[in-house]
N, C-alpha and C. Protein backbone atom coordinates (compact mmCIF):
# COMPACT_ATOMS: atom_id res chain seq x y z
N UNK A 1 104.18 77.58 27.63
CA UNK A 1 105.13 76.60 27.13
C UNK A 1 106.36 76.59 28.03
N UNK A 2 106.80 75.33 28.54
CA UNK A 2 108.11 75.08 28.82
C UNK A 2 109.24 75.47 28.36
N UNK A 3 109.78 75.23 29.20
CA UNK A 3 111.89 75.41 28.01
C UNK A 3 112.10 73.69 28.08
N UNK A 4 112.14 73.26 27.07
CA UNK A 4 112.89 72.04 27.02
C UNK A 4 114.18 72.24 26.71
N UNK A 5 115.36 71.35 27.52
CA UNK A 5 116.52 71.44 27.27
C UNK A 5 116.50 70.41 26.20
N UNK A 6 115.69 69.48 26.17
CA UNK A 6 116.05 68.28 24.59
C UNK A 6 116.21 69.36 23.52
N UNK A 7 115.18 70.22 23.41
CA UNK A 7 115.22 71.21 21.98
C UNK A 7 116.12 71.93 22.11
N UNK A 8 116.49 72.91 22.68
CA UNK A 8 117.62 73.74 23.12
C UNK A 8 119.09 73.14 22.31
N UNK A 9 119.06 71.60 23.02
CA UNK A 9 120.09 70.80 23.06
C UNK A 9 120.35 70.48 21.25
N UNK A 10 119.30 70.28 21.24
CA UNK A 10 118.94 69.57 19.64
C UNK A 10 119.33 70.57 18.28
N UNK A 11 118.92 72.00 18.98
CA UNK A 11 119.08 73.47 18.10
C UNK A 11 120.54 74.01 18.41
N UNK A 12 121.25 73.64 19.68
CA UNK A 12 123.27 73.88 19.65
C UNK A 12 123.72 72.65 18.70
N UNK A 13 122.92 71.58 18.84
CA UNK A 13 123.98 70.57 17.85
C UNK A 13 124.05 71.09 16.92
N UNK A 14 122.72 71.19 16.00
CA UNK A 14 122.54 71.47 14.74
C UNK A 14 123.50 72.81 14.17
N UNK A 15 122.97 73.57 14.95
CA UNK A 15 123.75 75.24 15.09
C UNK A 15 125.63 74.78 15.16
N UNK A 16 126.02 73.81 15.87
CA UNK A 16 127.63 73.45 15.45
C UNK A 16 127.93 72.29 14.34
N UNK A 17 126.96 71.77 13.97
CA UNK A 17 127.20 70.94 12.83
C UNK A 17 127.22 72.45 11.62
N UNK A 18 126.32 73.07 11.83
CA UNK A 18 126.19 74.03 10.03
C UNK A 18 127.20 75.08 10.60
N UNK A 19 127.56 75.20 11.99
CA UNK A 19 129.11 76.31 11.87
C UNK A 19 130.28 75.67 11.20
N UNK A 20 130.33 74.41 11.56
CA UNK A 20 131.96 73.51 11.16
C UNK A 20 131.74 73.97 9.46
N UNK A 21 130.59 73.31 9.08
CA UNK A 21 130.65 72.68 7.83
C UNK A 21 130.60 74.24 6.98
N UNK A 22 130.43 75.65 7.60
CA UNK A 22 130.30 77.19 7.16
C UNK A 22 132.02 77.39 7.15
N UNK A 23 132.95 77.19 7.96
CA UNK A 23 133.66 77.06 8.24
C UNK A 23 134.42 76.34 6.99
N UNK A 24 134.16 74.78 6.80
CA UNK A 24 135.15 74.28 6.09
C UNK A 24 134.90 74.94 4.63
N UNK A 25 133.68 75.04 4.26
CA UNK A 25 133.54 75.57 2.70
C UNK A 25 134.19 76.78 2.88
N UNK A 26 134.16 77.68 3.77
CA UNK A 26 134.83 79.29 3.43
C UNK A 26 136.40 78.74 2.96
N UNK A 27 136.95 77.92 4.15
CA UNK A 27 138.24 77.50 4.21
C UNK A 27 138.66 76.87 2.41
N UNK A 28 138.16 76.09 1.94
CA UNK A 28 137.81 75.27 0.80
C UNK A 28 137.74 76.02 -0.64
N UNK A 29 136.97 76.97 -0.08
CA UNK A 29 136.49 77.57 -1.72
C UNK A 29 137.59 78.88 -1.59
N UNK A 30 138.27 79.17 -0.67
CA UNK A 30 139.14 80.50 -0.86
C UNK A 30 138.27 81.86 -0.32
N UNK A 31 137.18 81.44 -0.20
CA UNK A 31 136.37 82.68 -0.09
C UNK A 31 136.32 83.25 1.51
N UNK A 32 136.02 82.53 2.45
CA UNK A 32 136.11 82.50 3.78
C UNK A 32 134.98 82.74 4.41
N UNK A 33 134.76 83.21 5.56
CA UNK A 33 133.42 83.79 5.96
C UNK A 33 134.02 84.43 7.76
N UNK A 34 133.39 85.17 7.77
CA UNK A 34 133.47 86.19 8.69
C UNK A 34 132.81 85.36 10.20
N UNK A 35 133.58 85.92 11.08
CA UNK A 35 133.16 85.19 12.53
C UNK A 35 131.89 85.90 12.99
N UNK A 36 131.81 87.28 12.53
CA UNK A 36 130.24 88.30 12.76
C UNK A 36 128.96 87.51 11.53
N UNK A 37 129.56 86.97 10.92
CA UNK A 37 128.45 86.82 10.04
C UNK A 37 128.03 85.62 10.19
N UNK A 38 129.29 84.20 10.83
CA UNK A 38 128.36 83.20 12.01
C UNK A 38 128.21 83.41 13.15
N UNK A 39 128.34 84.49 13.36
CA UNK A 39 127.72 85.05 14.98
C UNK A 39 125.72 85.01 14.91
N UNK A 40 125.95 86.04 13.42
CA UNK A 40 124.89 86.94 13.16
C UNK A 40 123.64 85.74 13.13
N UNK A 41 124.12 84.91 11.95
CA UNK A 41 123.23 84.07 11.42
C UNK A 41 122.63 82.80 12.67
N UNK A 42 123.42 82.15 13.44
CA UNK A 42 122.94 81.75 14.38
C UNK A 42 122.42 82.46 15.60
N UNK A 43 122.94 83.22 15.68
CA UNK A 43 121.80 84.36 16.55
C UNK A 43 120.83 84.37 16.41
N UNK A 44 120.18 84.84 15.42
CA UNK A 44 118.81 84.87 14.58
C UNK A 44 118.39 83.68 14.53
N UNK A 45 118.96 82.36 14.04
CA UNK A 45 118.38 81.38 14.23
C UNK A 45 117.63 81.08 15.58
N UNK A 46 118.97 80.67 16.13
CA UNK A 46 118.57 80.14 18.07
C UNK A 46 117.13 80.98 18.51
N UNK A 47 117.53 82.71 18.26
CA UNK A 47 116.54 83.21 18.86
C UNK A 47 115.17 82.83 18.11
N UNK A 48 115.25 82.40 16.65
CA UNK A 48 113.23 82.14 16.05
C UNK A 48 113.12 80.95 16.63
N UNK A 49 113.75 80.52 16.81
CA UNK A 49 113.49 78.57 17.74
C UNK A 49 113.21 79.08 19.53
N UNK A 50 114.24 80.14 19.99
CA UNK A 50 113.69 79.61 21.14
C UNK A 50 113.51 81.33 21.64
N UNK A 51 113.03 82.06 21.38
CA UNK A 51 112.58 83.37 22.04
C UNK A 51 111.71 83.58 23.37
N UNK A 52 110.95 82.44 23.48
CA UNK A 52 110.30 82.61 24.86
C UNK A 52 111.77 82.05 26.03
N UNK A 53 112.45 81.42 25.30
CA UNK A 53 113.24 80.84 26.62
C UNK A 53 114.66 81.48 26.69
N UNK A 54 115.18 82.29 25.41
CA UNK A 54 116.79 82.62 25.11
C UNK A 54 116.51 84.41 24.96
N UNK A 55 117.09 85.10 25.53
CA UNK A 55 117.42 86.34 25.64
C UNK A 55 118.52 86.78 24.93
N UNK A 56 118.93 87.68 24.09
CA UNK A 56 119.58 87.90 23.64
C UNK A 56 120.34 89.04 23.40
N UNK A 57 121.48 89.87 24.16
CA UNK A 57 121.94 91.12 23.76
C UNK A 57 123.47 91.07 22.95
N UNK A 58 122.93 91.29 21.93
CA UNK A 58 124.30 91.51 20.60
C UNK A 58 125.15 93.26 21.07
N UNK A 59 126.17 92.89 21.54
CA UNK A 59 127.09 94.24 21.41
C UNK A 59 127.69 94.04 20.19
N UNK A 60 127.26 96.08 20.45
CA UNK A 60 128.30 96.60 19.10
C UNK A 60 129.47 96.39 18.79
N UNK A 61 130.46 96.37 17.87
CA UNK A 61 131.91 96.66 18.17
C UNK A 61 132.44 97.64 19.05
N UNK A 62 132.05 98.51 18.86
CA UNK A 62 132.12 99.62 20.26
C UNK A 62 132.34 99.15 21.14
N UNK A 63 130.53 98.67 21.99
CA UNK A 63 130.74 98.10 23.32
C UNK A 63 131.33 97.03 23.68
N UNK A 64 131.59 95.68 22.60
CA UNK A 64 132.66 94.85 22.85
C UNK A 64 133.82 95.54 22.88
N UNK A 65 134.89 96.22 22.19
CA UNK A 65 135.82 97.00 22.34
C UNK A 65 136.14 97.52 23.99
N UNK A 66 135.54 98.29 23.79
CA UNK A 66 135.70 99.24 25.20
C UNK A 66 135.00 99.01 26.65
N UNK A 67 133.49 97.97 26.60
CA UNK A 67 133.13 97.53 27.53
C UNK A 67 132.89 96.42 27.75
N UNK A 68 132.41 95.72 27.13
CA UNK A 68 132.44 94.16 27.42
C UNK A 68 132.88 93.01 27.19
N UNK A 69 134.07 93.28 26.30
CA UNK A 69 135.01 92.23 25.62
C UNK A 69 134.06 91.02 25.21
N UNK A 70 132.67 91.20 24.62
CA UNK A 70 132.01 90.01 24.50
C UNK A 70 131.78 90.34 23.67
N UNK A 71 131.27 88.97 22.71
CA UNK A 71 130.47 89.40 21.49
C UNK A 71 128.29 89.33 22.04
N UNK A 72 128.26 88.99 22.83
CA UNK A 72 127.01 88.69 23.09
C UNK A 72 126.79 88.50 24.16
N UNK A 73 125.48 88.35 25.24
CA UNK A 73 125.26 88.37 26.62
C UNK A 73 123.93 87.25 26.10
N UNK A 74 123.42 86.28 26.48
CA UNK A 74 122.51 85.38 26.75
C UNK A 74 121.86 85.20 27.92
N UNK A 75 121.00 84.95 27.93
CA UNK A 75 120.24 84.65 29.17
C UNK A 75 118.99 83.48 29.20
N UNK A 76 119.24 82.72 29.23
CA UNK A 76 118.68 81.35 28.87
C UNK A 76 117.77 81.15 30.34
N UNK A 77 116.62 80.20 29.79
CA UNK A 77 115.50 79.47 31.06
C UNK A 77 114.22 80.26 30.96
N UNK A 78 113.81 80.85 32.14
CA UNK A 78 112.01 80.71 32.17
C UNK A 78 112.58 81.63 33.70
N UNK A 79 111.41 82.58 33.65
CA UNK A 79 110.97 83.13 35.19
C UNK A 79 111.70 82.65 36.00
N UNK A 80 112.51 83.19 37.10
CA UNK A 80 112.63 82.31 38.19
C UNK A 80 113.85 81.38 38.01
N UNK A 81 114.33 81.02 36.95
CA UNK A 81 115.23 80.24 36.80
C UNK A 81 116.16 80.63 35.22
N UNK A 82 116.96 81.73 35.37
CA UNK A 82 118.03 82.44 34.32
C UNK A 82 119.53 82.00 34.64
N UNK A 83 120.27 81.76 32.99
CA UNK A 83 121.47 81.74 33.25
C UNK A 83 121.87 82.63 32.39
N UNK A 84 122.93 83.07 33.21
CA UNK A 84 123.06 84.69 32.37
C UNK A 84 124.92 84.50 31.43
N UNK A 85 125.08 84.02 30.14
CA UNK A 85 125.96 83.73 29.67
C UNK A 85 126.76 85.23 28.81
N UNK A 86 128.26 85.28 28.84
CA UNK A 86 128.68 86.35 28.33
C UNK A 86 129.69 85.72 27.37
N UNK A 87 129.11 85.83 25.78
CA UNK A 87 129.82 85.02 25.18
C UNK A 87 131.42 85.92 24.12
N UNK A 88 132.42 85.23 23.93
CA UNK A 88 133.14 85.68 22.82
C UNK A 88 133.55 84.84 21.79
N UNK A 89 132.81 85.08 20.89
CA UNK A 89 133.20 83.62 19.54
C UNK A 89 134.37 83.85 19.10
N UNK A 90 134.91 83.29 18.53
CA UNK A 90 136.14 82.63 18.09
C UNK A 90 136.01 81.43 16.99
N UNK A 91 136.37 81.99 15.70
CA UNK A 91 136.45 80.66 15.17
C UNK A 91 138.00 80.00 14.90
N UNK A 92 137.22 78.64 15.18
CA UNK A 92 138.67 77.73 15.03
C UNK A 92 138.69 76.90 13.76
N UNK A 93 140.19 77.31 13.10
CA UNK A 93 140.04 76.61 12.11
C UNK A 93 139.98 74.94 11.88
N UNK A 94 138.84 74.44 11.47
CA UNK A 94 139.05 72.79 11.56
C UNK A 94 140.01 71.73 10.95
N UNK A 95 140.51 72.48 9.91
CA UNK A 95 141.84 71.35 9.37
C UNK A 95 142.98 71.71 10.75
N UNK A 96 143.33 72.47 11.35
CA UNK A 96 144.32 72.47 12.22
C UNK A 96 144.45 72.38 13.69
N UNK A 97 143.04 72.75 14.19
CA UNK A 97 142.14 73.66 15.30
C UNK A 97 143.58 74.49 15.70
N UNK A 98 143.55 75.09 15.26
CA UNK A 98 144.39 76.45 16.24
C UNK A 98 143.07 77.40 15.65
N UNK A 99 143.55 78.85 16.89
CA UNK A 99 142.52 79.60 17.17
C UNK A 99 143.03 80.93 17.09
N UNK A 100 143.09 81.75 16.24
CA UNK A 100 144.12 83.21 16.38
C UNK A 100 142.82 83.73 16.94
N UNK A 101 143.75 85.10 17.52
CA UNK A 101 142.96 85.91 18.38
C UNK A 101 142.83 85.80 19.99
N UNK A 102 143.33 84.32 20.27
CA UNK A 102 142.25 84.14 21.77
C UNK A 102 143.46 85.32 22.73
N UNK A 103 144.22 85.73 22.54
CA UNK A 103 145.41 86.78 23.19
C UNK A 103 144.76 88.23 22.77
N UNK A 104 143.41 88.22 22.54
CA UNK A 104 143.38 89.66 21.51
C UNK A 104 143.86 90.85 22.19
N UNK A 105 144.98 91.49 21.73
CA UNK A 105 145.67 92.99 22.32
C UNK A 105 145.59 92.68 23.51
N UNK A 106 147.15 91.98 23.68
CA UNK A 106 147.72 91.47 24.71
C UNK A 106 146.87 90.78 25.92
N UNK A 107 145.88 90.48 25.85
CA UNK A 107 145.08 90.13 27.18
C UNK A 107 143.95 91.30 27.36
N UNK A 108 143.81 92.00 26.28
CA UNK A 108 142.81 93.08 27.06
C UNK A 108 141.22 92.94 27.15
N UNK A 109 140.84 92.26 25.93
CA UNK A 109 140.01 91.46 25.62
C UNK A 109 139.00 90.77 27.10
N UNK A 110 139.82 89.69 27.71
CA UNK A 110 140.07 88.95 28.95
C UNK A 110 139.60 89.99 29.72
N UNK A 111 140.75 90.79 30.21
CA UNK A 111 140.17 91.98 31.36
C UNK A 111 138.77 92.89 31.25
N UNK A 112 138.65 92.97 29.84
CA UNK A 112 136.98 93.49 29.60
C UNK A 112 136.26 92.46 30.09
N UNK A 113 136.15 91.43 29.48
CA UNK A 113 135.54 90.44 30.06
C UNK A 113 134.97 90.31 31.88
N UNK A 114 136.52 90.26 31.84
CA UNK A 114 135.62 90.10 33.64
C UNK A 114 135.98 91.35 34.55
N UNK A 115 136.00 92.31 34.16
CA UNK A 115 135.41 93.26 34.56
C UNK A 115 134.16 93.47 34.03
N UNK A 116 133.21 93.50 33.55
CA UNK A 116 132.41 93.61 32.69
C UNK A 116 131.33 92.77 33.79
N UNK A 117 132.24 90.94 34.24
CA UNK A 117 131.27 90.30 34.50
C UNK A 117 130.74 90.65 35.84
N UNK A 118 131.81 91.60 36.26
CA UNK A 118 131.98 91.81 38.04
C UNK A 118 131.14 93.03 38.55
N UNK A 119 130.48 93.93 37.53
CA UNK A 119 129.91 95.22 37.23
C UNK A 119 128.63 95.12 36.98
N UNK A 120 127.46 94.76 37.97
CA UNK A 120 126.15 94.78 37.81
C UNK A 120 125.81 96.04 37.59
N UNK A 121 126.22 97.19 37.63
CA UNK A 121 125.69 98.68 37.38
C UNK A 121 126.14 98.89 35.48
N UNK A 122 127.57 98.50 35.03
CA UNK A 122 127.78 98.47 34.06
C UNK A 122 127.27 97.39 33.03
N UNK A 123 126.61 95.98 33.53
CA UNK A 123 125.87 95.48 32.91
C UNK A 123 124.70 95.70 32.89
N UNK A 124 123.93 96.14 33.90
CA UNK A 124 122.48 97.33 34.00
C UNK A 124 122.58 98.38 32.86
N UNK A 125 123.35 98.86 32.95
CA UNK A 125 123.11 99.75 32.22
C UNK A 125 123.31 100.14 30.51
N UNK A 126 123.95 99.09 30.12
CA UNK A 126 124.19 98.23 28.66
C UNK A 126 123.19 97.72 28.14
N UNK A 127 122.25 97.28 29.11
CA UNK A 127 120.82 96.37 29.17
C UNK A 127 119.58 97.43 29.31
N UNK A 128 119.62 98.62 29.47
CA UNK A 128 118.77 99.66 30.07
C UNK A 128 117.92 98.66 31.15
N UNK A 129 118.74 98.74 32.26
CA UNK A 129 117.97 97.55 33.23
C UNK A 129 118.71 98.44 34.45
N UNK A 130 117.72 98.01 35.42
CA UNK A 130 117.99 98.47 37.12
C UNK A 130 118.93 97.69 38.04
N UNK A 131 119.90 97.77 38.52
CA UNK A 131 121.00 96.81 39.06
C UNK A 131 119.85 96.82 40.58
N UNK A 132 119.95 95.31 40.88
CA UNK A 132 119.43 95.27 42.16
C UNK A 132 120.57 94.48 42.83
N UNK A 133 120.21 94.83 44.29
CA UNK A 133 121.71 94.38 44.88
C UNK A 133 120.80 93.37 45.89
């Protein structure tokens, strides 16, 4: 089987239509909902829709913390043709869109980040994978 980007495409819409609308009811009912728990749930989704084509490594709080300032590493496509994404969610609230957090502890967040992205031995090895140069 192929990777179609129509489906792919078709499974992020859907996946940001049911985040907004997760979003406005938490906002709505007083109750709220946690940015790990729409991390979690579309994770799991994306990956039963597209597992032959989407790769998926969920860091701990730990290793986001201290090594990769990400919440997740993706790796999308087929043999031969990978894009290797390092994600950090953030939810934004929709009655206002402002975004707390995107400064998290002063910028440090950021510097994990791309150090993180610049470190094929430290992303090898997060991955139990062989850095090839």
């Amino acid at each position: 089987m192929k990777l179609s980007l129509r489906d792919l495409y078709a499974t992020f819409q859907e996946r940001a239509v049911w985040t907004n609308s997760i979003i406005k009811d938490g906002l709505s009912s007083r109750l709220g909902i946690l940015e790990e728990s729409i991390t979690d749930i579309n994770l799991i989704t994306i990956a039963g829709k597209h597992n032959d084509f989407i790769l998926t490594k969920k860091f701990s709080r730990r290793e986001e913390g201290s090594q990769s300032g990400a919440d997740w590493l993706w790796c999308i496509g087929e043999p031969g043709a990978w894009l290797s994404l390092l994600v950090q969610a953030k939810v934004v609230n929709p009655v206002n869109s402002t975004c707390r957090f995107l400064n998290y502890r002063s910028g440090e967040q950021r510097r994990l980040l791309l150090n993180f992205c610049t470190s094929l031995p430290l992303v090898s090895s997060l991955l139990s994978l062989l850095p090839n140069y």
